[in-house]
PDB file of N, CA and C in Angstrom:
ATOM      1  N   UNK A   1       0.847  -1.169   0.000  1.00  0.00           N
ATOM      2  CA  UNK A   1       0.000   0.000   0.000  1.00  0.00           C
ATOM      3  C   UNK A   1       0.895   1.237   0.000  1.00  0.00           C
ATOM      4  N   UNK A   2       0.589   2.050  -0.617  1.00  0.00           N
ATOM      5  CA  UNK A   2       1.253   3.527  -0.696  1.00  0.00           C
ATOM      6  C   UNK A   2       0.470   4.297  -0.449  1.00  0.00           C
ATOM      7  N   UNK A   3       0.743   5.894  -0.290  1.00  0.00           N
ATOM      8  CA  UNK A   3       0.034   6.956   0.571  1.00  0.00           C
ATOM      9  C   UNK A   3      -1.339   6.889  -0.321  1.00  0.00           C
ATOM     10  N   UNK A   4      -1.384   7.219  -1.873  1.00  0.00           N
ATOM     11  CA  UNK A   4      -2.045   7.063  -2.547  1.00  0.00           C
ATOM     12  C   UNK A   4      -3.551   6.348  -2.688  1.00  0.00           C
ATOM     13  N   UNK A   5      -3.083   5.009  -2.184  1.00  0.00           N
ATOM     14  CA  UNK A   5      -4.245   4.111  -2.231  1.00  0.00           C
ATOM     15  C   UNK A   5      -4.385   4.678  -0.697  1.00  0.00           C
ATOM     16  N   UNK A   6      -4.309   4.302   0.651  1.00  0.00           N
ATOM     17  CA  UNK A   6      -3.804   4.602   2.009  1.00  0.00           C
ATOM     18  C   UNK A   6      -5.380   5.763   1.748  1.00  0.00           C
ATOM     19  N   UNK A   7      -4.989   7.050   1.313  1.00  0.00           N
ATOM     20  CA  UNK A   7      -5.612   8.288   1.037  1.00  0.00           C
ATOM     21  C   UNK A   7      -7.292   7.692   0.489  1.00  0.00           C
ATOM     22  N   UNK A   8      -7.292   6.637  -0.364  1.00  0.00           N
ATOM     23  CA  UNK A   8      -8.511   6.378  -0.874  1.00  0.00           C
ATOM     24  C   UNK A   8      -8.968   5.708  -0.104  1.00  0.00           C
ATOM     25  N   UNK A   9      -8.764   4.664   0.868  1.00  0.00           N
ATOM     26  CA  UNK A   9      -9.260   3.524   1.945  1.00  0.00           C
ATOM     27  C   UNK A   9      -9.634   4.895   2.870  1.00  0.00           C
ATOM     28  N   UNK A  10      -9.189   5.688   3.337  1.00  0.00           N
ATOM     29  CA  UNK A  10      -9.491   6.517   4.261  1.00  0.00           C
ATOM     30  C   UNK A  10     -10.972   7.584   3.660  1.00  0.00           C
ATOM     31  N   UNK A  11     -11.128   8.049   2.733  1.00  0.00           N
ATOM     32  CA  UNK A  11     -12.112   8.477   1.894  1.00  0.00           C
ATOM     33  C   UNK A  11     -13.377   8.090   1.821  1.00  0.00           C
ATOM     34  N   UNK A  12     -13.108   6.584   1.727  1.00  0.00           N
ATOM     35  CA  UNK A  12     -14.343   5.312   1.335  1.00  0.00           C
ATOM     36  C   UNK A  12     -14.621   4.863   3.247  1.00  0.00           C
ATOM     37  N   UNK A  13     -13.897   5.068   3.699  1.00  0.00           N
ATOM     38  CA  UNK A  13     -13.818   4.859   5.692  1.00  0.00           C
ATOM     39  C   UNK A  13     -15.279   6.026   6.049  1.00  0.00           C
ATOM     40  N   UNK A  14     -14.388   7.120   5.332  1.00  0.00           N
ATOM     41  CA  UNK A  14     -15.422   8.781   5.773  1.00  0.00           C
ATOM     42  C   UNK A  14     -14.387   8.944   7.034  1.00  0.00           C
ATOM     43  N   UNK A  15     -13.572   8.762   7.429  1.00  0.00           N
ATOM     44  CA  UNK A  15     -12.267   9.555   8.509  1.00  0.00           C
ATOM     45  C   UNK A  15     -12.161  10.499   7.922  1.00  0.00           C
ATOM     46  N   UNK A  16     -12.143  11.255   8.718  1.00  0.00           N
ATOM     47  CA  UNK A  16     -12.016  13.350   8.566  1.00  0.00           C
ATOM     48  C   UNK A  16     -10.514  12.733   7.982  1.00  0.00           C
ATOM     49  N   UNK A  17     -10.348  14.174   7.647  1.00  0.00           N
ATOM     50  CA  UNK A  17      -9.099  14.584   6.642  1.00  0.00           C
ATOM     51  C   UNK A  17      -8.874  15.502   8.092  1.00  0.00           C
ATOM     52  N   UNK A  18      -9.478  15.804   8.913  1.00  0.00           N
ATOM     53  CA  UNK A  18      -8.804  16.832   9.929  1.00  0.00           C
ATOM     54  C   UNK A  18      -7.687  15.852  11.163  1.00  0.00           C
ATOM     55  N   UNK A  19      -7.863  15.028  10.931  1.00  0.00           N
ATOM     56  CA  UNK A  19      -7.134  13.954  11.823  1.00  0.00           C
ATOM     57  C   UNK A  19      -5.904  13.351  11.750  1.00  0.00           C
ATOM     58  N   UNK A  20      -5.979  13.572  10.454  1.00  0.00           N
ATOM     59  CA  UNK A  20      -4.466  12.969   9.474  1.00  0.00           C
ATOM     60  C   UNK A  20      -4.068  13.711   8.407  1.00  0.00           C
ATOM     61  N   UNK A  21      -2.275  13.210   8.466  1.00  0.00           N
ATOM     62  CA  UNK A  21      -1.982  14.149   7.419  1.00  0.00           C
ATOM     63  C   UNK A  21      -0.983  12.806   6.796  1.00  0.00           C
ATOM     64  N   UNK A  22      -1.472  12.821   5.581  1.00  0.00           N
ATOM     65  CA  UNK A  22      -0.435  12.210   4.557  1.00  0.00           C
ATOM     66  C   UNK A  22       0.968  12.661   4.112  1.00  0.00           C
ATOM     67  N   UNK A  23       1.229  13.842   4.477  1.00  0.00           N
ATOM     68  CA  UNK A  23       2.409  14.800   3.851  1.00  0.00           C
ATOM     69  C   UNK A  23       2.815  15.228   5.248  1.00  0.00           C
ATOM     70  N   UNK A  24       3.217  14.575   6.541  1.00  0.00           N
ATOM     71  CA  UNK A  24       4.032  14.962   7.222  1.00  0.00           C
ATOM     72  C   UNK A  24       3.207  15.803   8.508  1.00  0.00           C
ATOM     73  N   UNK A  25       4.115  16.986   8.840  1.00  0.00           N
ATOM     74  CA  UNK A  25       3.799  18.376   9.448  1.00  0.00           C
ATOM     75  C   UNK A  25       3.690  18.205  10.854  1.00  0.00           C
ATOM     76  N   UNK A  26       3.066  19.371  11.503  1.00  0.00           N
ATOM     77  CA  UNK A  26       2.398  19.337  12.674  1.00  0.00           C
ATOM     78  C   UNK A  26       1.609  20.020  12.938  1.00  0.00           C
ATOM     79  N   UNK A  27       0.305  19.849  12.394  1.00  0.00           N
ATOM     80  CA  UNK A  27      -0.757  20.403  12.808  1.00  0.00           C
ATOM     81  C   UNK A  27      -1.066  20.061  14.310  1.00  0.00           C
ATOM     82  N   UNK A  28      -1.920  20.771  14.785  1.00  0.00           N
ATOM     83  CA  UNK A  28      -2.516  20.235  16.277  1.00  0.00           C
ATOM     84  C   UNK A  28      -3.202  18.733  15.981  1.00  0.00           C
ATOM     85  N   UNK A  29      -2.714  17.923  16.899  1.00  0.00           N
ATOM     86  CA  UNK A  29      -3.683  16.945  17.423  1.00  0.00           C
ATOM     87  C   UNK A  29      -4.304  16.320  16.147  1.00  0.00           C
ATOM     88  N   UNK A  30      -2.649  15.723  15.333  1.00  0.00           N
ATOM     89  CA  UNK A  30      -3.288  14.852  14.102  1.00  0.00           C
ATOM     90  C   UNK A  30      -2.479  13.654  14.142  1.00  0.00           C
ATOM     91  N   UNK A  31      -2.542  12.959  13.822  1.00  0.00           N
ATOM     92  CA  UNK A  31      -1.809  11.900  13.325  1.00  0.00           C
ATOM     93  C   UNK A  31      -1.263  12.126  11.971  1.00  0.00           C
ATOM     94  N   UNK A  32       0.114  11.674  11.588  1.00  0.00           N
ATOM     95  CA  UNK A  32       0.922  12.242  10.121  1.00  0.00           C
ATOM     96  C   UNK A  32       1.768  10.655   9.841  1.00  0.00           C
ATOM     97  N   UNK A  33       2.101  10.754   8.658  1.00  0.00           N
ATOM     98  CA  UNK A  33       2.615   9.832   8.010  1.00  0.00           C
ATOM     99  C   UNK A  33       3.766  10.924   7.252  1.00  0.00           C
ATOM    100  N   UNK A  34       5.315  10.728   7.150  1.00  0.00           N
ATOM    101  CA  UNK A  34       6.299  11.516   6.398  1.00  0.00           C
ATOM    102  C   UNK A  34       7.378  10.730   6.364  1.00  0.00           C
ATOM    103  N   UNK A  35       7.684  11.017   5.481  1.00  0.00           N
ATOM    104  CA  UNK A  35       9.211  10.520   4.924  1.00  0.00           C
ATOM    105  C   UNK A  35      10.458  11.027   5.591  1.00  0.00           C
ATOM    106  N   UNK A  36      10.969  10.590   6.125  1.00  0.00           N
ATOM    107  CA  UNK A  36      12.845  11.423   6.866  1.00  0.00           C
ATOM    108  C   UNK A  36      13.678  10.519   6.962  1.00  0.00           C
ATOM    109  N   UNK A  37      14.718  11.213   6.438  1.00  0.00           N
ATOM    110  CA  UNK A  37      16.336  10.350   5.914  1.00  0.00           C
ATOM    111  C   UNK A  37      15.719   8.517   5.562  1.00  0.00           C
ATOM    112  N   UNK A  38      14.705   8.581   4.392  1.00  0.00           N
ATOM    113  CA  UNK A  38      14.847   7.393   3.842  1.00  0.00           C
ATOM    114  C   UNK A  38      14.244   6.205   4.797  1.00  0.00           C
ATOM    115  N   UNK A  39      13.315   6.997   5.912  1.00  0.00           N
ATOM    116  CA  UNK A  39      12.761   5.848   6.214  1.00  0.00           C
ATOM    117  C   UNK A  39      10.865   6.574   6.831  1.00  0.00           C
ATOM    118  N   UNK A  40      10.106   5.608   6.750  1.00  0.00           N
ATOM    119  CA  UNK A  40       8.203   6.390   6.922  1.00  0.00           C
ATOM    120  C   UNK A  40       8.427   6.551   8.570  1.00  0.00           C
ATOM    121  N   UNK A  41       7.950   7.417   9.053  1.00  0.00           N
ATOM    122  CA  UNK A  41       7.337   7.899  10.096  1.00  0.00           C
ATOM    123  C   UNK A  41       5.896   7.841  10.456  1.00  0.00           C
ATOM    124  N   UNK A  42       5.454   7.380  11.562  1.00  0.00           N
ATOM    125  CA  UNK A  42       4.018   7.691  11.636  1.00  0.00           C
ATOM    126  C   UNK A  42       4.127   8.588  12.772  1.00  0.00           C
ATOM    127  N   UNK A  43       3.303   9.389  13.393  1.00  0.00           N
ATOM    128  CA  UNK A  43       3.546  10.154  14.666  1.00  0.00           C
ATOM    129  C   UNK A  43       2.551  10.807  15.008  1.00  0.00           C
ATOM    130  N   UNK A  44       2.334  11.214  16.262  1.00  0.00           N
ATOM    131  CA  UNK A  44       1.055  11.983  17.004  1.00  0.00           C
ATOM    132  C   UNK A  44       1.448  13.549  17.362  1.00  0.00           C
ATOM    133  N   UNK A  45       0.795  14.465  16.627  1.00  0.00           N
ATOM    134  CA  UNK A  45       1.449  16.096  17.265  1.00  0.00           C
ATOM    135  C   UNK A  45       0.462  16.255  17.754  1.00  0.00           C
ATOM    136  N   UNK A  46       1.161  17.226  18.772  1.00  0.00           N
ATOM    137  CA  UNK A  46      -0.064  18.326  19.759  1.00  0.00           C
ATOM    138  C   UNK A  46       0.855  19.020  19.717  1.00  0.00           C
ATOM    139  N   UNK A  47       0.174  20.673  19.969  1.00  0.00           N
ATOM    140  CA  UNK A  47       1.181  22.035  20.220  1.00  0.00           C
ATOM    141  C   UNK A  47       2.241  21.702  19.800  1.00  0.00           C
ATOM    142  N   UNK A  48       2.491  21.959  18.611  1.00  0.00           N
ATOM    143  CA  UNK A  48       3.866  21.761  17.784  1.00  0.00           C
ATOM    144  C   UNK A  48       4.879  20.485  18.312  1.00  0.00           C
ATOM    145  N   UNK A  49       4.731  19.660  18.976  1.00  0.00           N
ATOM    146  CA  UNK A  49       5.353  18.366  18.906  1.00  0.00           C
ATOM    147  C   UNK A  49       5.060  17.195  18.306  1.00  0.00           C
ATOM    148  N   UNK A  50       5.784  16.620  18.080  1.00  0.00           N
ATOM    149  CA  UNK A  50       5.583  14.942  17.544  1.00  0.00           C
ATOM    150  C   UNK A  50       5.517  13.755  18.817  1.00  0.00           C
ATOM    151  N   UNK A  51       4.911  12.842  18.943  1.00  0.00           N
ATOM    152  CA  UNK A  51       4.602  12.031  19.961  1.00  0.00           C
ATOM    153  C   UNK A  51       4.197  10.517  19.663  1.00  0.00           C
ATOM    154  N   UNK A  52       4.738   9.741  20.572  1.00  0.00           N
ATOM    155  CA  UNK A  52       4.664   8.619  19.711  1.00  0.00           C
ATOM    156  C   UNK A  52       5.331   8.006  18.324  1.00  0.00           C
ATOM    157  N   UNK A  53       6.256   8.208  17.920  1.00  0.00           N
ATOM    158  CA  UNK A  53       7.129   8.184  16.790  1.00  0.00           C
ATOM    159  C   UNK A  53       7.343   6.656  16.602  1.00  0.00           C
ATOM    160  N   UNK A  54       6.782   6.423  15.649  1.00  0.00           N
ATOM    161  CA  UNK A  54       6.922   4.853  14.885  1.00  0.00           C
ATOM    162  C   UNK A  54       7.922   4.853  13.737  1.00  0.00           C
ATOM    163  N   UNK A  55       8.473   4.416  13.568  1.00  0.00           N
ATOM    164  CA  UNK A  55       9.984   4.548  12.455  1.00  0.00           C
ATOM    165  C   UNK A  55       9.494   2.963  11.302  1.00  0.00           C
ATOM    166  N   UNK A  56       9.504   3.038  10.309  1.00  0.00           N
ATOM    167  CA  UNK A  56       9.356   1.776   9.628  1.00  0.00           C
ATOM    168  C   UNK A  56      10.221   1.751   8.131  1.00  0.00           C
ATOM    169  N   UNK A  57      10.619   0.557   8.110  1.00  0.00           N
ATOM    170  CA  UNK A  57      11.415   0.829   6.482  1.00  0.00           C
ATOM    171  C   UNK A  57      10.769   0.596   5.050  1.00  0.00           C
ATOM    172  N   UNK A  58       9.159   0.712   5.255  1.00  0.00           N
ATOM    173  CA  UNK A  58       8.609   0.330   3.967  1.00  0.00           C
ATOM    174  C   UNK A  58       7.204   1.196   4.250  1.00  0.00           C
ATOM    175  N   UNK A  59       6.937   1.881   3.091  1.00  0.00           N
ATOM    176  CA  UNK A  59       5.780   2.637   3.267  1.00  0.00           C
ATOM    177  C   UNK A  59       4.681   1.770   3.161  1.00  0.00           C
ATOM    178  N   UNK A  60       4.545   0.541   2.994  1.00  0.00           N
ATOM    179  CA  UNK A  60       3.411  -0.120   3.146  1.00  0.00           C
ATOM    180  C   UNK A  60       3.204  -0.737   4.429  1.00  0.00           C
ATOM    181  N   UNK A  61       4.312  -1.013   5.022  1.00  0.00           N
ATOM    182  CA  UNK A  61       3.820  -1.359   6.819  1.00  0.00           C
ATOM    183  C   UNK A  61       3.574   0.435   7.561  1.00  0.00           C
ATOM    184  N   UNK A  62       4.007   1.591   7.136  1.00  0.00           N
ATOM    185  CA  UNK A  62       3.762   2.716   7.985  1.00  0.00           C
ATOM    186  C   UNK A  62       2.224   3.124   7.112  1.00  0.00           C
ATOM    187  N   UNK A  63       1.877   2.695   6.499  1.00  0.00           N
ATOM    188  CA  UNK A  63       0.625   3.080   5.824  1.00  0.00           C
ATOM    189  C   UNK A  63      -0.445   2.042   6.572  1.00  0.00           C
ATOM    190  N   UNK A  64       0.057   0.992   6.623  1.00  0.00           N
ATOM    191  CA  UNK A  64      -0.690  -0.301   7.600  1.00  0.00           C
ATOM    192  C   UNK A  64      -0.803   0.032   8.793  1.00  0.00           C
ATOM    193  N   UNK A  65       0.423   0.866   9.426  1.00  0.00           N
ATOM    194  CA  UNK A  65       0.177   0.912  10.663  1.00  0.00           C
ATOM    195  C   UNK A  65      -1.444   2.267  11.292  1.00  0.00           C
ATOM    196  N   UNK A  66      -0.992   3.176   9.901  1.00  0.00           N
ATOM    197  CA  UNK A  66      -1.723   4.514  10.361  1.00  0.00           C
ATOM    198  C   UNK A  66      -2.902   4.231  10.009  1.00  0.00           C
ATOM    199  N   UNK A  67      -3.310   3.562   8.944  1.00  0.00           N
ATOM    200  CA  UNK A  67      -4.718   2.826   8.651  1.00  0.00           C
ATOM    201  C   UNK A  67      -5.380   2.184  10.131  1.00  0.00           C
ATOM    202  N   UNK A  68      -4.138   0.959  10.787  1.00  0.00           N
ATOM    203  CA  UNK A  68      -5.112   0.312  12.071  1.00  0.00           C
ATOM    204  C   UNK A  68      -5.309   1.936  13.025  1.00  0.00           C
ATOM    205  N   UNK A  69      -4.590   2.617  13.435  1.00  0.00           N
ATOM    206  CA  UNK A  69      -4.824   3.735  14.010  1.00  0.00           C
ATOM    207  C   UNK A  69      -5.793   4.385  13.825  1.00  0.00           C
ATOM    208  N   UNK A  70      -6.036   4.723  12.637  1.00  0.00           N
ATOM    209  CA  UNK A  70      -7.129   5.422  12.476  1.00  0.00           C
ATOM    210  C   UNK A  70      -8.755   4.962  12.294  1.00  0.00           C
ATOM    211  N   UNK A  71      -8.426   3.458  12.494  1.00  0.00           N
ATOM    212  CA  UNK A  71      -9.780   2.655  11.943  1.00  0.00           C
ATOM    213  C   UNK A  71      -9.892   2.798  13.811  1.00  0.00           C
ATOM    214  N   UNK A  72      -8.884   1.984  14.617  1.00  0.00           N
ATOM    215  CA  UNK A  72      -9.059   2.377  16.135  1.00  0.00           C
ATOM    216  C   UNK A  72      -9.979   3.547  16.450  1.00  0.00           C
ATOM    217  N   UNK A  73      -9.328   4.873  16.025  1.00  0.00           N
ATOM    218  CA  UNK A  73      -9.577   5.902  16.637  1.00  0.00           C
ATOM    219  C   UNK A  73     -11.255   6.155  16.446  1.00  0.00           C
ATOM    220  N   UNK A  74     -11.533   5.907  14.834  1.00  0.00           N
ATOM    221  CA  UNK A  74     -12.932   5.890  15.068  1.00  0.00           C
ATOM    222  C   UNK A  74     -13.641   5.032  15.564  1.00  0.00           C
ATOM    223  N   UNK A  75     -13.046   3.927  15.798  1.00  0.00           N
ATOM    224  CA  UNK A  75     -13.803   2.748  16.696  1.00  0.00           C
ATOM    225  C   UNK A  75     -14.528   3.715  17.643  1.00  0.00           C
ATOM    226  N   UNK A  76     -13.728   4.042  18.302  1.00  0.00           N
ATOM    227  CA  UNK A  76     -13.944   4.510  19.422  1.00  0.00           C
ATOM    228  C   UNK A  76     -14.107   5.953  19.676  1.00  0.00           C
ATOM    229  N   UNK A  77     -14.413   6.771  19.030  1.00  0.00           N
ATOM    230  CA  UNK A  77     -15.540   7.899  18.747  1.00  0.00           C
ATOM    231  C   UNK A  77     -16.652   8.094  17.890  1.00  0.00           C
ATOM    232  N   UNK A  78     -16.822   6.877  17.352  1.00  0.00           N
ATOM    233  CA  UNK A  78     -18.503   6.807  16.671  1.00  0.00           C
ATOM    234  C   UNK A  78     -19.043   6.211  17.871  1.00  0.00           C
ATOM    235  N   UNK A  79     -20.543   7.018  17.682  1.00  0.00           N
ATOM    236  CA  UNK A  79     -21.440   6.743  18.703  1.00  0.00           C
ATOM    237  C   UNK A  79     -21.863   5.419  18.563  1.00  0.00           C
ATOM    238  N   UNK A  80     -21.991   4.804  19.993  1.00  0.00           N
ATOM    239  CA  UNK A  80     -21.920   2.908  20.208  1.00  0.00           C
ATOM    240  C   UNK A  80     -23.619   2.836  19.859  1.00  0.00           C
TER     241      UNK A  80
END
């Protein structure tokens, strides 16, 4: 899986786009997926930090990983 497809599973999910970022950064209180020195990152920012830092050497296990994350996260903020 690459960001690409990753981006369309999340679309067809209905997960906000406010939650995640495919291209890195640090917005408040998102989850990000980015590329640095040649290896995927997944990570949690709040107030300009990164948190939680997952390091992986193939963008299809850091795309796997942020997918279960985010399927989690709405687990558990859609109403039961």
């Amino acid at each position: 899986m690459n960001r690409e497809e990753l981006a369309s599973i999340l679309e067809e999910k209905k997960i906000s786009r406010r939650v995640y970022s495919l291209q890195g950064g640090l917005a408040d209180d998102t989850t990000c997926l980015s590329m640095q020195d040649g290896q995927w990152c997944v990570y949690y920012t709040e107030r300009g930090k990164r948190y939680d830092v997952r390091i992986f050497e193939s963008e299809n296990d850091a795309c796997l990983y942020l997918l279960s994350l985010l399927r989690e996260d709405a687990k558990h903020s859609s109403p039961q």
